[in-house]
N, C-alpha and C. Protein backbone atom coordinates (compact mmCIF):
# COMPACT_ATOMS: atom_id res chain seq x y z
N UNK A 1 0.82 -1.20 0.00
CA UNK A 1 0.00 0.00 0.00
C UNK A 1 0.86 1.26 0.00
N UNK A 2 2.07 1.35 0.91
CA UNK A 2 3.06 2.36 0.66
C UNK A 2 3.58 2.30 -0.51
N UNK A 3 3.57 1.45 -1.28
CA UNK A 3 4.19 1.82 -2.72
C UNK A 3 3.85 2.52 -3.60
N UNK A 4 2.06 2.24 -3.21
CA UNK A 4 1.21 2.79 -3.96
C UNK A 4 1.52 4.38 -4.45
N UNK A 5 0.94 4.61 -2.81
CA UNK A 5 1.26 6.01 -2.35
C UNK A 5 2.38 6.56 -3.00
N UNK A 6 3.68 6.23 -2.52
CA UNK A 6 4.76 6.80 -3.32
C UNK A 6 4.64 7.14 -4.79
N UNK A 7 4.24 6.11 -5.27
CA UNK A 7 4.05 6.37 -6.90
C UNK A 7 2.78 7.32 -7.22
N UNK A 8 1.83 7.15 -6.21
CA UNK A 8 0.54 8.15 -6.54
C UNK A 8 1.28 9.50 -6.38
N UNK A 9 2.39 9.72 -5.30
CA UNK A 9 2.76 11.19 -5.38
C UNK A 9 4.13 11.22 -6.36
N UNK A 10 4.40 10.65 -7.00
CA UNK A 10 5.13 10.60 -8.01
C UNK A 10 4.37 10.96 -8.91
N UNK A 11 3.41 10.58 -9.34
CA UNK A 11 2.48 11.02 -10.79
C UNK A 11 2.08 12.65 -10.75
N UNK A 12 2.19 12.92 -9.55
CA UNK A 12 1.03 14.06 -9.02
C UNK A 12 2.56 15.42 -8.87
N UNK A 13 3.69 14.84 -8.67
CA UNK A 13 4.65 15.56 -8.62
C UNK A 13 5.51 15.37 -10.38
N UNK A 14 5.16 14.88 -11.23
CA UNK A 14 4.95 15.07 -12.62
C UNK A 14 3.91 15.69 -13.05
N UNK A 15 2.69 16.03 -12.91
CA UNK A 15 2.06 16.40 -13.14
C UNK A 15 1.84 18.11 -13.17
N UNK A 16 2.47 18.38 -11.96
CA UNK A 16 2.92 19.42 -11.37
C UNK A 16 3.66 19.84 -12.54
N UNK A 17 4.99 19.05 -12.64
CA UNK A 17 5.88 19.86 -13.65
C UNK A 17 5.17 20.43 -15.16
N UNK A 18 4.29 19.70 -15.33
CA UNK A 18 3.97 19.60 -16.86
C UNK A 18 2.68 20.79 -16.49
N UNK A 19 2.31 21.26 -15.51
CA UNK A 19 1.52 22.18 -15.24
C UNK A 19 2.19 23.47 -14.92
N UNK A 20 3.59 23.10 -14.81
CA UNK A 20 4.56 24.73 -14.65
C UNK A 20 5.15 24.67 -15.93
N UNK A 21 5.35 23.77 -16.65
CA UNK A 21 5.44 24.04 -18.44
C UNK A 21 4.62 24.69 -19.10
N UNK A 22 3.26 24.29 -18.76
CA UNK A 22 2.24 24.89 -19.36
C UNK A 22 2.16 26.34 -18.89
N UNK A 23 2.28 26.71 -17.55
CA UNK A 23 2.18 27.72 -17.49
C UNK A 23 3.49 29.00 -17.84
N UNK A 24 4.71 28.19 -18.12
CA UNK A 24 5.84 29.24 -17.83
C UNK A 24 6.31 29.32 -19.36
N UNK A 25 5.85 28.54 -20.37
CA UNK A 25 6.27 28.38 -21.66
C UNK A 25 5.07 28.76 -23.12
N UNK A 26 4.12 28.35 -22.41
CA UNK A 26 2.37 28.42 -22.88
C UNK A 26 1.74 29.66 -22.42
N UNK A 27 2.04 30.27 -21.39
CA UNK A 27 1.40 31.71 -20.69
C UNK A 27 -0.05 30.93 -20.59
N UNK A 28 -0.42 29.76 -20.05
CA UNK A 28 -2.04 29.27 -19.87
C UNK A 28 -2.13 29.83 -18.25
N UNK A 29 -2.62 30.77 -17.79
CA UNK A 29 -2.84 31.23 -16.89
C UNK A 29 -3.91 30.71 -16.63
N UNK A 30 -5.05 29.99 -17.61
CA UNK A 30 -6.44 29.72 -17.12
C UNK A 30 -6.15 28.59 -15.86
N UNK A 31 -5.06 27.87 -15.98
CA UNK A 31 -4.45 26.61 -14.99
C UNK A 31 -4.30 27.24 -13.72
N UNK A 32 -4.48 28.19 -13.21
CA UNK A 32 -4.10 29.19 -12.02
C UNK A 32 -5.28 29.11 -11.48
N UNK A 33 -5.81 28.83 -9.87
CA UNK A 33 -7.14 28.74 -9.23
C UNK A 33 -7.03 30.38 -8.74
N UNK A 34 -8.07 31.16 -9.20
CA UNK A 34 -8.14 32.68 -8.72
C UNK A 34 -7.64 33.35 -9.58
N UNK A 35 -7.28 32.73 -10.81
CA UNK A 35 -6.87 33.90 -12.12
C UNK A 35 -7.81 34.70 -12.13
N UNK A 36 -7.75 36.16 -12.10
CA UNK A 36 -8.76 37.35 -13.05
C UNK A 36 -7.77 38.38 -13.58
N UNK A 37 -8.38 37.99 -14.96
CA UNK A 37 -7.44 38.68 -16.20
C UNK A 37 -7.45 39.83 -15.83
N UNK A 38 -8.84 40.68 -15.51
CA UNK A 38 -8.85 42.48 -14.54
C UNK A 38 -8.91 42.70 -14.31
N UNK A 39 -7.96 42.10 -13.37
CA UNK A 39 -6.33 42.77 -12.39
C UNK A 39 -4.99 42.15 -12.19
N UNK A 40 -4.52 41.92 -13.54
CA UNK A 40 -3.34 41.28 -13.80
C UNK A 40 -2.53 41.91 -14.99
N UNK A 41 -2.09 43.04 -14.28
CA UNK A 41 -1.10 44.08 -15.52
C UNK A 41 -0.21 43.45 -16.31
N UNK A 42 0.30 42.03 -15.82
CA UNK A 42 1.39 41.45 -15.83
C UNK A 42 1.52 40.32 -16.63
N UNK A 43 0.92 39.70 -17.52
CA UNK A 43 0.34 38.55 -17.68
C UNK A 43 1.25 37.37 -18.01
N UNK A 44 1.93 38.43 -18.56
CA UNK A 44 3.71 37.17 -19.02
C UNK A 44 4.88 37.29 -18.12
N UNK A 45 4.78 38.17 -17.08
CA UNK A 45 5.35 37.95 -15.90
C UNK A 45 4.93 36.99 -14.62
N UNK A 46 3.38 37.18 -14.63
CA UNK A 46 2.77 36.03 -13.80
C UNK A 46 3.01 35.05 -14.18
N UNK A 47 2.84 34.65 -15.55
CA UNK A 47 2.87 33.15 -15.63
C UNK A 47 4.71 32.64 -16.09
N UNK A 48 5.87 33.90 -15.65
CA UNK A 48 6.72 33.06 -15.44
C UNK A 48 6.74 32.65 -14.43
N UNK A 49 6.63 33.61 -13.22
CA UNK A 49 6.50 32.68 -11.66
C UNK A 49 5.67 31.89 -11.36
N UNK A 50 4.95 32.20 -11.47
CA UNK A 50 4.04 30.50 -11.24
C UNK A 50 4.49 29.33 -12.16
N UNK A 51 5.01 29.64 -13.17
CA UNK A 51 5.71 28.57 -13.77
C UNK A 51 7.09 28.18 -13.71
N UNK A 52 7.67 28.89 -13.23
CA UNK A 52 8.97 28.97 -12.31
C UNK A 52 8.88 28.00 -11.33
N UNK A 53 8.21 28.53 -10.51
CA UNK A 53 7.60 27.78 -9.39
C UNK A 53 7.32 26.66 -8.49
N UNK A 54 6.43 26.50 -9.73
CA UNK A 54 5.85 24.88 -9.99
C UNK A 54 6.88 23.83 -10.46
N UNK A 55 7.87 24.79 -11.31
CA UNK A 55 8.67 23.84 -12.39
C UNK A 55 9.92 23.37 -10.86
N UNK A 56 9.84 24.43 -10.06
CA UNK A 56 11.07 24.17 -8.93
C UNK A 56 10.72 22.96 -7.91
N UNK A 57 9.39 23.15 -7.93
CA UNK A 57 9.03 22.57 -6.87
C UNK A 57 8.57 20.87 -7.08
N UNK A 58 8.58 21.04 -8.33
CA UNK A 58 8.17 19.07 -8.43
C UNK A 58 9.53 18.41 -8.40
N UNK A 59 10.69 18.99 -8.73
CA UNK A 59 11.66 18.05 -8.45
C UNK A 59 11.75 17.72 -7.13
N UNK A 60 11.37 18.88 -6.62
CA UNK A 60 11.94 18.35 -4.48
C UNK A 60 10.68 17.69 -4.28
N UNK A 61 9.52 17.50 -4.91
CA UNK A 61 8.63 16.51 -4.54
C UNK A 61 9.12 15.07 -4.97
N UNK A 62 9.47 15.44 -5.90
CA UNK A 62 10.26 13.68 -6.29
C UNK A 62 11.28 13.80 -5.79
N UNK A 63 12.00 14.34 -5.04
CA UNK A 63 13.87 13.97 -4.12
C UNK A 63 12.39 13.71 -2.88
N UNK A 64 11.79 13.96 -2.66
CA UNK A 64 10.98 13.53 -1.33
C UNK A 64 10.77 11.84 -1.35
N UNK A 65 9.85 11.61 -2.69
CA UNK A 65 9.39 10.55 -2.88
C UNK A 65 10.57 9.27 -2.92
N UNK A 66 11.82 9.95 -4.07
CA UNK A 66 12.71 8.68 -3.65
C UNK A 66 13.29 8.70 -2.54
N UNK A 67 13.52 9.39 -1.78
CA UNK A 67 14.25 9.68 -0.41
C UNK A 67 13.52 8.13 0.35
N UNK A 68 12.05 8.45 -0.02
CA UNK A 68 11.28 7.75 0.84
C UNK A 68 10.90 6.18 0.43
N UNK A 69 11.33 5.91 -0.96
CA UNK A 69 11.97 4.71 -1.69
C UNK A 69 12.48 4.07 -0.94
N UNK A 70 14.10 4.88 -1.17
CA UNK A 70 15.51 4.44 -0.65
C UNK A 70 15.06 4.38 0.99
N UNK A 71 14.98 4.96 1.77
CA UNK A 71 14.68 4.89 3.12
C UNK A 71 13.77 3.81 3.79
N UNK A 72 13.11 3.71 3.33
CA UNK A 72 11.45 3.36 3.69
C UNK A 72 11.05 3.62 4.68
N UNK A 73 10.94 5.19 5.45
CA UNK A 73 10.71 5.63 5.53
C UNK A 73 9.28 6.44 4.72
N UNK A 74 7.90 6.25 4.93
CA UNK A 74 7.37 6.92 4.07
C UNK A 74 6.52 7.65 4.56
N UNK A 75 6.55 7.96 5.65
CA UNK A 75 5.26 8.51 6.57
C UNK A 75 6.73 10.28 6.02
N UNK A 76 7.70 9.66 6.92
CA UNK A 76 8.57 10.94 6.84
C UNK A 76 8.74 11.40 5.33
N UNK A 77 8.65 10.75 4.55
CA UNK A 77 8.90 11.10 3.07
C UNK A 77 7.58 11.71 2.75
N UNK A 78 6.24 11.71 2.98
CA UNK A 78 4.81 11.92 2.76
C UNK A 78 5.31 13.44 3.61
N UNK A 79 5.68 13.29 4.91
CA UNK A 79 4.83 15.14 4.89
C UNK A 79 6.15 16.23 4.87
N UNK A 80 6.97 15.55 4.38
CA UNK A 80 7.91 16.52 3.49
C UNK A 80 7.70 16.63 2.74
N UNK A 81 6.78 15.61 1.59
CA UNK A 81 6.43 16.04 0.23
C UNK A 81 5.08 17.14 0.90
N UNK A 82 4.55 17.19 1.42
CA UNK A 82 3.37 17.33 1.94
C UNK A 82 3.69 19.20 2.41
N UNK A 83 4.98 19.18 3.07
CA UNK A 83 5.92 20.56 3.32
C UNK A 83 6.09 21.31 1.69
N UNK A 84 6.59 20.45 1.27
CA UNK A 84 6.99 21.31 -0.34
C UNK A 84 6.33 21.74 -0.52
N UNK A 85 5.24 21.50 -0.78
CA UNK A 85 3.92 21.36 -1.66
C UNK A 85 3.37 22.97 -0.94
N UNK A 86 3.28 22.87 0.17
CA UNK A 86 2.40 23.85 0.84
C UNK A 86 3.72 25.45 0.89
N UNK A 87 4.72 24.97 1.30
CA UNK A 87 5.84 26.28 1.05
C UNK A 87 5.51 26.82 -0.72
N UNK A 88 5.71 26.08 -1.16
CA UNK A 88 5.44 25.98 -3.06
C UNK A 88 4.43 26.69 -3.16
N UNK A 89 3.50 26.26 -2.59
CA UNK A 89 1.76 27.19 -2.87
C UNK A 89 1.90 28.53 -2.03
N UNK A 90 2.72 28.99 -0.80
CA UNK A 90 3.10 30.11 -0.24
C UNK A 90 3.88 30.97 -0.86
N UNK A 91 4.57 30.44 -1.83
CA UNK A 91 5.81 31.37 -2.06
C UNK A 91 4.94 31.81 -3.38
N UNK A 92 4.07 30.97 -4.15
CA UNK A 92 3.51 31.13 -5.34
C UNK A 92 2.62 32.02 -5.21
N UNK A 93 1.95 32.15 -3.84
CA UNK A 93 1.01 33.32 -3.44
C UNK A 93 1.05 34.55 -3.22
N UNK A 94 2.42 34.33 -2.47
CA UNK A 94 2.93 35.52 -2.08
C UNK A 94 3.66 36.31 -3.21
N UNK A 95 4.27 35.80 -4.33
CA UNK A 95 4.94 36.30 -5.12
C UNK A 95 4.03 36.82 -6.85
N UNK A 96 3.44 36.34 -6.49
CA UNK A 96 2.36 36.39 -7.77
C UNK A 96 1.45 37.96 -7.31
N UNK A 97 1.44 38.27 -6.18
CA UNK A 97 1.03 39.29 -6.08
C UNK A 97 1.06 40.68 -6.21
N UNK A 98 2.56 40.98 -6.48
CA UNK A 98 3.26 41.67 -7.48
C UNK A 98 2.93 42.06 -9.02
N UNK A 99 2.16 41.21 -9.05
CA UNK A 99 1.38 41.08 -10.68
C UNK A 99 -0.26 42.01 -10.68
N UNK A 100 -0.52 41.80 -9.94
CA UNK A 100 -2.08 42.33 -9.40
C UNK A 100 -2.17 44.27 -9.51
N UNK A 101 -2.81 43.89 -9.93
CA UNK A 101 -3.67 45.84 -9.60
C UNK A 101 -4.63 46.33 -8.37
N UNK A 102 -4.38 45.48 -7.74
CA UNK A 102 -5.21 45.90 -6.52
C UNK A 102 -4.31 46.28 -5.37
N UNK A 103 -2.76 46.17 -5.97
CA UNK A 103 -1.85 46.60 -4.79
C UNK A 103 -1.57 47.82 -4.46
């Protein structure tokens, strides 16, 4: 059942990447939860950081996941991936806001 898991957040930490491609190479901002086009002066600057971002943050979700391979360790490998994930969505929040017209 832990294997599972590992590999379920393996897919989900690829998935990720190919969702900071889309956004940092594609400018698909529609992939963004809380996009509104007016108030976003910025539109090809937003979607490099968030695609920046995203693109940084799925590798340390997968150094999590094999960590937790190699270890077996997976409870500890789960909420470090579980840490990334949520620093990743903080820094993406906080920095994307720079982009906005309501500042």
């Amino acid at each position: 059942m832990s294997i599972f898991l590992l590999i379920l957040l393996a897919c989900a930490a690829c998935a990720i990447l190919v969702i900071g491609w889309l956004l940092r190479y594609r400018q698909r901002l529609e992939l963004l939860a809380g996009y509104n086009p007016k108030v976003t002066h910025n539109k090809k600057g937003l979607a490099h950081w968030a695609g920046n971002t995203f693109m940084g943050m799925a590798p340390l979700q997968g150094i999590c996941v094999l960590l937790a391979l190699k270890t077996g360790l997976v409870l500890v490998g789960c909420l470090a991936y579980i840490a990334v994930s949520c620093i990743g969505m903080i820094v993406l929040a906080l920095g994307a806001t720079q982009y906005s017209n309501l500042n």
